[in-house]
Protein backbone atom coordinates (compact mmCIF):
# COMPACT_ATOMS: atom_id res chain seq x y z
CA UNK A 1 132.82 -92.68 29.74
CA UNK A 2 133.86 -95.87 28.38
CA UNK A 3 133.78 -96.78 24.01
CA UNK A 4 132.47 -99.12 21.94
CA UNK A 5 136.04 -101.20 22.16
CA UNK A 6 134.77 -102.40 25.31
CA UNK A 7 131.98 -104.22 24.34
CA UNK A 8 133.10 -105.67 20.73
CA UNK A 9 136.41 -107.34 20.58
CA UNK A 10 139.70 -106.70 18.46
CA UNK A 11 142.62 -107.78 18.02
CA UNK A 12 144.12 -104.35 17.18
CA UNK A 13 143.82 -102.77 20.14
CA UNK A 14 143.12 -105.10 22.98
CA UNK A 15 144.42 -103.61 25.88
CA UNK A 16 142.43 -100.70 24.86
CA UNK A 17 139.32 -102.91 24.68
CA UNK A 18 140.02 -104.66 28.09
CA UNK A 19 140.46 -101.41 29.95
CA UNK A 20 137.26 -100.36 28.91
CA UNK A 21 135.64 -103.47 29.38
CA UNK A 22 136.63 -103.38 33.00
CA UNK A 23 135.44 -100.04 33.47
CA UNK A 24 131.87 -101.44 31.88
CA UNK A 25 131.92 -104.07 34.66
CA UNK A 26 133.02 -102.02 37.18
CA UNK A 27 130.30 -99.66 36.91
CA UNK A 28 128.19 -102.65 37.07
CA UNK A 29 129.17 -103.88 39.92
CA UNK A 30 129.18 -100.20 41.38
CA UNK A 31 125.31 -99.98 40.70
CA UNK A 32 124.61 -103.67 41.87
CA UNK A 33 126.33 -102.76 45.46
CA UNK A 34 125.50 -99.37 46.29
CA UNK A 35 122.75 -99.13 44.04
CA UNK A 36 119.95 -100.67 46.69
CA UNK A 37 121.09 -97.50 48.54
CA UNK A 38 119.84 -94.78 46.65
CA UNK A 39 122.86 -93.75 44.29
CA UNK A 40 122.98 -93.98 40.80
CA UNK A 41 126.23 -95.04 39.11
CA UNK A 42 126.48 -94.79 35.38
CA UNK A 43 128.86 -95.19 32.47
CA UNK A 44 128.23 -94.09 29.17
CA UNK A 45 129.43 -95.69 25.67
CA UNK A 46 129.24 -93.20 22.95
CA UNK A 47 129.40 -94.77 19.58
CA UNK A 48 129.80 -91.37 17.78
CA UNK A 49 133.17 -90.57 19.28
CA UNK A 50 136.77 -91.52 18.09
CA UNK A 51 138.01 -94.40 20.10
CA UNK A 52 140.95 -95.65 18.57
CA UNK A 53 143.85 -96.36 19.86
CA UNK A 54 146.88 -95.09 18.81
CA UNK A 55 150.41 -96.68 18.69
CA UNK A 56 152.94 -95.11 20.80
C-alpha cells in the first residue's frame, strides 16, 4: 500500500513522498514485466488514511 504523498509533491516530507513514489513505479513496472504472464501485481493508494510523516 503506498499514500497519496507519492503521487502529489511536498516539500515537507519528501523522502516520504519519494519512497512511495518508487513503490508506485515499481509496481508498475512489476505489472508491465510479469504481467503478460498471467499475474496480477497491484498497489493501492488510499486517500482516507493518515500518511504523514512524522519527525524523528
Amino acid at each position: 500500500m503506498s499514500s497519496a504523498a507519492g503521487r502529489q509533491p511536498s516539500q515537507a516530507n519528501l523522502a516520504y513522498g519519494v519512497a512511495n513514489a518508487g513503490l508506485v513505479m515499481l509496481t508498475r513496472h512489476m505489472a508491465t514485466e510479469i504481467g503478460p504472464r498471467g499475474v496480477r501485481i497491484n498497489c493501492t493508494t488510499d486517500p482516507t488514511a493518515d500518511s504523514t510523516a512524522r519527525p524523528l
